[in-house]
C-alpha atoms as a PDB file:
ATOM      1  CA  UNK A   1     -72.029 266.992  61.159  1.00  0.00           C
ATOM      2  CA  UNK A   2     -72.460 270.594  61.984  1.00  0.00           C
ATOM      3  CA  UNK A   3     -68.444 271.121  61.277  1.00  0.00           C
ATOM      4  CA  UNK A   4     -68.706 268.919  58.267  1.00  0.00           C
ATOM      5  CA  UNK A   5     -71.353 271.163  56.269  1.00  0.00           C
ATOM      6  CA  UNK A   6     -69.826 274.529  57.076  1.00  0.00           C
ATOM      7  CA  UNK A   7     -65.957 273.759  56.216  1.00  0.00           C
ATOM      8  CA  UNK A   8     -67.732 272.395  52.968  1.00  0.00           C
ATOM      9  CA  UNK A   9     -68.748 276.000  52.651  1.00  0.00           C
ATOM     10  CA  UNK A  10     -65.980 277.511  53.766  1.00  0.00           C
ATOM     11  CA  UNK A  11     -64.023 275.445  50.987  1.00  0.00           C
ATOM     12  CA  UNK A  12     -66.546 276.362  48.478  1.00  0.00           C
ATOM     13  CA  UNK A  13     -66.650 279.834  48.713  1.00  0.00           C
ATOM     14  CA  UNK A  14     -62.416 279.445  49.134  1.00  0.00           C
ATOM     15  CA  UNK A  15     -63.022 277.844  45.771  1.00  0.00           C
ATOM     16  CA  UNK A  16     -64.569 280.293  44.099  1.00  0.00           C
ATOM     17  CA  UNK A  17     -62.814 282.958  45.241  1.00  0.00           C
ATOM     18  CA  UNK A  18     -59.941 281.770  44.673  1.00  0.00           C
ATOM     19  CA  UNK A  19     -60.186 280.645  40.516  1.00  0.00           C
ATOM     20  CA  UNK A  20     -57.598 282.053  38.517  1.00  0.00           C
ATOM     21  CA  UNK A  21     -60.106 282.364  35.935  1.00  0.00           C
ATOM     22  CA  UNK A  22     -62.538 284.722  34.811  1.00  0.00           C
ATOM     23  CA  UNK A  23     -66.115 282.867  34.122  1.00  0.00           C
ATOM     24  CA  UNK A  24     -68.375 284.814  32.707  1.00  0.00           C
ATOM     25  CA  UNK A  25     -71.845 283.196  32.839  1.00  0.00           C
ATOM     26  CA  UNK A  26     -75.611 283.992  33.866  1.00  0.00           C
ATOM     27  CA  UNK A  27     -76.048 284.899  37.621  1.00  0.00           C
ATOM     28  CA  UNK A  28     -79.475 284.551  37.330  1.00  0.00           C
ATOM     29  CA  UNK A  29     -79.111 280.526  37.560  1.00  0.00           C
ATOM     30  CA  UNK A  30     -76.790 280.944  40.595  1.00  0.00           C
ATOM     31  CA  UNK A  31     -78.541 279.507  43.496  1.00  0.00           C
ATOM     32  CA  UNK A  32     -77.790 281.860  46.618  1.00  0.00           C
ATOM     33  CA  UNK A  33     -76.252 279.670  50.071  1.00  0.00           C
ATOM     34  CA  UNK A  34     -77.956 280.263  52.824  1.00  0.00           C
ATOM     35  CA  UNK A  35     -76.214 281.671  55.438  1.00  0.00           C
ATOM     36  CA  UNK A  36     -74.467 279.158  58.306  1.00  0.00           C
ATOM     37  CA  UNK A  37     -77.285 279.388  61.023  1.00  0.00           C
ATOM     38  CA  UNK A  38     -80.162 278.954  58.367  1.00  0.00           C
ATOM     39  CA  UNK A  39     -78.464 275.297  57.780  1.00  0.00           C
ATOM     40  CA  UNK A  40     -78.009 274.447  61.045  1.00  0.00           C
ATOM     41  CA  UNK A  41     -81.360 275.730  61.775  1.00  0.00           C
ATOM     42  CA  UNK A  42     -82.763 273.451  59.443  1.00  0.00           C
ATOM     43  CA  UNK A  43     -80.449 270.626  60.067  1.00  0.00           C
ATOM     44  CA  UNK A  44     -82.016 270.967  63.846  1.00  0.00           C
ATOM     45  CA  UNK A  45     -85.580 271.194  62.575  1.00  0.00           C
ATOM     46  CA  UNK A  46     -84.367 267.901  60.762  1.00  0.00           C
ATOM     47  CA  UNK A  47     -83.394 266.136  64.028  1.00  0.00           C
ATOM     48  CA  UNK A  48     -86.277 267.257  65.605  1.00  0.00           C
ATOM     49  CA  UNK A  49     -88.323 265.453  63.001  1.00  0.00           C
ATOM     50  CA  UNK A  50     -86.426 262.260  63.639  1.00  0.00           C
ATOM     51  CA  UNK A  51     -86.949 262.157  67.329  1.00  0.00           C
ATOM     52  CA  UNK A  52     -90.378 263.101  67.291  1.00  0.00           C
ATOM     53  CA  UNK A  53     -90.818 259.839  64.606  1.00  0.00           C
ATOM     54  CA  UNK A  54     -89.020 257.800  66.891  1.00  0.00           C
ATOM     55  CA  UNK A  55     -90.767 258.895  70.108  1.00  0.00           C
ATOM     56  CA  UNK A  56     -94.413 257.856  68.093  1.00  0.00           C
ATOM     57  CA  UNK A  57     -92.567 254.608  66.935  1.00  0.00           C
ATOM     58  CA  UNK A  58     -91.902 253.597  70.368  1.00  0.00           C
ATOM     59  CA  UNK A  59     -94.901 254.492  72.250  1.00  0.00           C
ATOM     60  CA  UNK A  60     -96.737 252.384  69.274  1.00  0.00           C
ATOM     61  CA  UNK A  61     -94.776 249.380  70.167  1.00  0.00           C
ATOM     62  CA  UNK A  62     -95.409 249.841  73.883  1.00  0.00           C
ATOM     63  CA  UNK A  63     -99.351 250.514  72.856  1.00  0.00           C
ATOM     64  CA  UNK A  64     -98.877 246.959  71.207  1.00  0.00           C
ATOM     65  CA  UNK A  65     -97.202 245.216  73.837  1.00  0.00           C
ATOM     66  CA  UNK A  66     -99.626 246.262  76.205  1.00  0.00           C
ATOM     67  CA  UNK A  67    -102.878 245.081  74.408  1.00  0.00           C
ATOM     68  CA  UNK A  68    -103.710 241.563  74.905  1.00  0.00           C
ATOM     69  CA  UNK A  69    -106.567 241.487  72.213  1.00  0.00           C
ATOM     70  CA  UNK A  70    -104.990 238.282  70.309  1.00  0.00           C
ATOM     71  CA  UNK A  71    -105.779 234.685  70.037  1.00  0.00           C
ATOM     72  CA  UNK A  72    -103.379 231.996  67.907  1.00  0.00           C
ATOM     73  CA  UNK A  73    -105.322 230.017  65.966  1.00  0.00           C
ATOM     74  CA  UNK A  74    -103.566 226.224  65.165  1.00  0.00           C
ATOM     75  CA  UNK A  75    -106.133 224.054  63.225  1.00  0.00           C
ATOM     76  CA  UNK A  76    -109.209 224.409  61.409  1.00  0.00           C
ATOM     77  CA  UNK A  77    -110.215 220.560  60.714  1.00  0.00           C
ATOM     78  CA  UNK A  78    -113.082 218.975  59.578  1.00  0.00           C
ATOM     79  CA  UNK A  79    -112.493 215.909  61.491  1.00  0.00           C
ATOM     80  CA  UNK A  80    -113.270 216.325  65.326  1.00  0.00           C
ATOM     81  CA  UNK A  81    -111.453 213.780  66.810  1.00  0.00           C
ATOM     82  CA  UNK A  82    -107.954 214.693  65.520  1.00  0.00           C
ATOM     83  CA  UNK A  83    -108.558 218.217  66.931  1.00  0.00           C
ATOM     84  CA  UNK A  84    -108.858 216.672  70.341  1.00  0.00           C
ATOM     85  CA  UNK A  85    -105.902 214.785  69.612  1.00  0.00           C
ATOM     86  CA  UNK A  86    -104.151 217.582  68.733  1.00  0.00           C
ATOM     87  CA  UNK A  87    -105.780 219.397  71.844  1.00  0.00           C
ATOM     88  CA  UNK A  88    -104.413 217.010  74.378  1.00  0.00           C
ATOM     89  CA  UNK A  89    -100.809 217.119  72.362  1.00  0.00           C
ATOM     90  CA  UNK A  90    -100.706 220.383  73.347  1.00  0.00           C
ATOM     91  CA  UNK A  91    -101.985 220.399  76.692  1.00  0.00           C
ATOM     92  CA  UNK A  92     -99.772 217.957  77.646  1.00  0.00           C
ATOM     93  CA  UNK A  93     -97.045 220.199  76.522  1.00  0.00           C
ATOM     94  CA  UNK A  94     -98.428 222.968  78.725  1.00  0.00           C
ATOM     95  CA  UNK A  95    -100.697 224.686  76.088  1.00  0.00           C
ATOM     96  CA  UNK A  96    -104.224 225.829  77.387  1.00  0.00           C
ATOM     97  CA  UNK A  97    -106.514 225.598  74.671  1.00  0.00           C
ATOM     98  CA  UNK A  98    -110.078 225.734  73.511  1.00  0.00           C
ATOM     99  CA  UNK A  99    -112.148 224.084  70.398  1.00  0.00           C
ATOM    100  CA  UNK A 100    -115.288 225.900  68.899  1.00  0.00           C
ATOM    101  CA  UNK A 101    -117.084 224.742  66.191  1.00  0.00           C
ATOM    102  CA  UNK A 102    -117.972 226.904  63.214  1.00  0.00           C
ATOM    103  CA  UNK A 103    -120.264 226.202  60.215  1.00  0.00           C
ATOM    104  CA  UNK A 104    -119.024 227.483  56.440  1.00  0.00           C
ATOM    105  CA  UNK A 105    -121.086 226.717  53.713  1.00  0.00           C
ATOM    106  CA  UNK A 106    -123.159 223.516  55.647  1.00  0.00           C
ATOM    107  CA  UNK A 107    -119.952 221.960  56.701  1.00  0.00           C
ATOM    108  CA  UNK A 108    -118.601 222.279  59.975  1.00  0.00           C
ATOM    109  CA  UNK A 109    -114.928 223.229  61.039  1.00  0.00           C
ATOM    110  CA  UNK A 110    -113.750 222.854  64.397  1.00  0.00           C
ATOM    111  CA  UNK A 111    -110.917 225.248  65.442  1.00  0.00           C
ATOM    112  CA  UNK A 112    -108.130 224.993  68.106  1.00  0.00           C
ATOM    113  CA  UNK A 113    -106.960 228.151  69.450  1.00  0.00           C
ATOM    114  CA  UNK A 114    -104.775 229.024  72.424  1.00  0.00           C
ATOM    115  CA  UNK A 115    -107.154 230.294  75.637  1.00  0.00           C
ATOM    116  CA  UNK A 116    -104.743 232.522  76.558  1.00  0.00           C
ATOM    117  CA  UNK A 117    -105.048 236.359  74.986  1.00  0.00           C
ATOM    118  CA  UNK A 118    -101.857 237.546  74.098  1.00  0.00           C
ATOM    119  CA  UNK A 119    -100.284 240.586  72.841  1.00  0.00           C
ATOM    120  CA  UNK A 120     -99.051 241.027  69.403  1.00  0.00           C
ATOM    121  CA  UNK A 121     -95.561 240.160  69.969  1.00  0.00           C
ATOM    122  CA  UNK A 122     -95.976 237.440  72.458  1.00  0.00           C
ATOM    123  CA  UNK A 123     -98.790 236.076  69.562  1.00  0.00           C
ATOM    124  CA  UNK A 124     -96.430 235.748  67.147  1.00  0.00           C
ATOM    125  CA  UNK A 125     -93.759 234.933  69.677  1.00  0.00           C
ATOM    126  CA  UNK A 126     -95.981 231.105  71.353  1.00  0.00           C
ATOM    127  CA  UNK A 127     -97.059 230.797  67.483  1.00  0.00           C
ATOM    128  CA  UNK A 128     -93.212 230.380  66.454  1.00  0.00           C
ATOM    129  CA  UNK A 129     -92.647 228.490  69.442  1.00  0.00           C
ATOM    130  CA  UNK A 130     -95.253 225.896  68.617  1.00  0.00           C
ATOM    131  CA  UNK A 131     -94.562 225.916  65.224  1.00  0.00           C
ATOM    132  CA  UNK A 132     -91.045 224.981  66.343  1.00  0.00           C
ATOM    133  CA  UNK A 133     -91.920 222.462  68.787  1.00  0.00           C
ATOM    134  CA  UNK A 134     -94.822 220.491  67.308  1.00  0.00           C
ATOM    135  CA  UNK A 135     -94.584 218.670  63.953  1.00  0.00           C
ATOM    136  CA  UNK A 136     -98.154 218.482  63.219  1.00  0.00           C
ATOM    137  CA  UNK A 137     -98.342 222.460  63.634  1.00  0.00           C
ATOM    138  CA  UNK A 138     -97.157 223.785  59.873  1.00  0.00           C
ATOM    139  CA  UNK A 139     -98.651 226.736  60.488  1.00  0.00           C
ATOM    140  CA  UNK A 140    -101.068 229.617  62.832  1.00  0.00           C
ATOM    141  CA  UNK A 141    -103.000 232.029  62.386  1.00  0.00           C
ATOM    142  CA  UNK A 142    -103.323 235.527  64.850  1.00  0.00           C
ATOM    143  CA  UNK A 143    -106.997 236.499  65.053  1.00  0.00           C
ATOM    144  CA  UNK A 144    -107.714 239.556  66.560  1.00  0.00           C
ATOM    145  CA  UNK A 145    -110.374 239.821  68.942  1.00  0.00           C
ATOM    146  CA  UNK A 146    -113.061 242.344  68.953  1.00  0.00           C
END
């Protein structure tokens, strides 16, 4: 890259030189070029950017991966008894997995969530797989836990 931007100089400035012509025009709209270590200076100060925007992106990820403040929500039913069917589907399947009941406007909901807390990435990771795997599952939810 380095070689790249100063034999494009070195051609430009071979360029100009070079013109059988005489131009006359205003040198007052002639932008200056910086001189070969003031590019690569900044071209380093460039790359130095990049890493450093990297280095944050990946310790973020690892900060996520290492969390396990997540819950996958299933269902949120009216109707009690298909939630425990639904319960024992999964539980026969391997799935560990807990009801509660909540109350929203006078009516009550009863939720199925996983037990287990998960990470981000492994939350959205079982939610795909049981979306996959079970047809009564169209959809979950990720609920972050306080």
């Amino acid at each position: 890259m380095k070689k790249l931007i100063i034999f494009l100089i070195v051609i430009t400035i071979f360029i100009a030189c070079c013109g059988k012509k005489k131009i006359e025009s205003d040198y007052s709209k002639i932008e200056t070029i910086p001189q070969d270590s003031t590019i690569i200076d900044s071209l380093n100060e460039i790359q130095n950017e990049e890493r450093s925007i990297i280095e944050k992106s990946e310790q973020e990820i690892k900060q996520l991966d290492t969390l396990k403040r997540y819950e996958v929500q299933l269902f949120s039913l009216k109707n009690h008894n298909r939630i425990l069917k639904e319960q024992l589907s999964l539980e026969k399947a391997g799935y560990k997995t807990k009801i509660s009941k909540i109350e929203a406007k006078g009516i009550a909901f009863y939720r199925l969530r996983l037990a287990n807390r998960y990470n981000k990435i492994e939350a959205i990771r079982v939610g795909e797989e049981i979306k996959n795997n079970f047809e009564s599952v169209e959809n979950y939810w990720i609920q972050k836990i306080k």
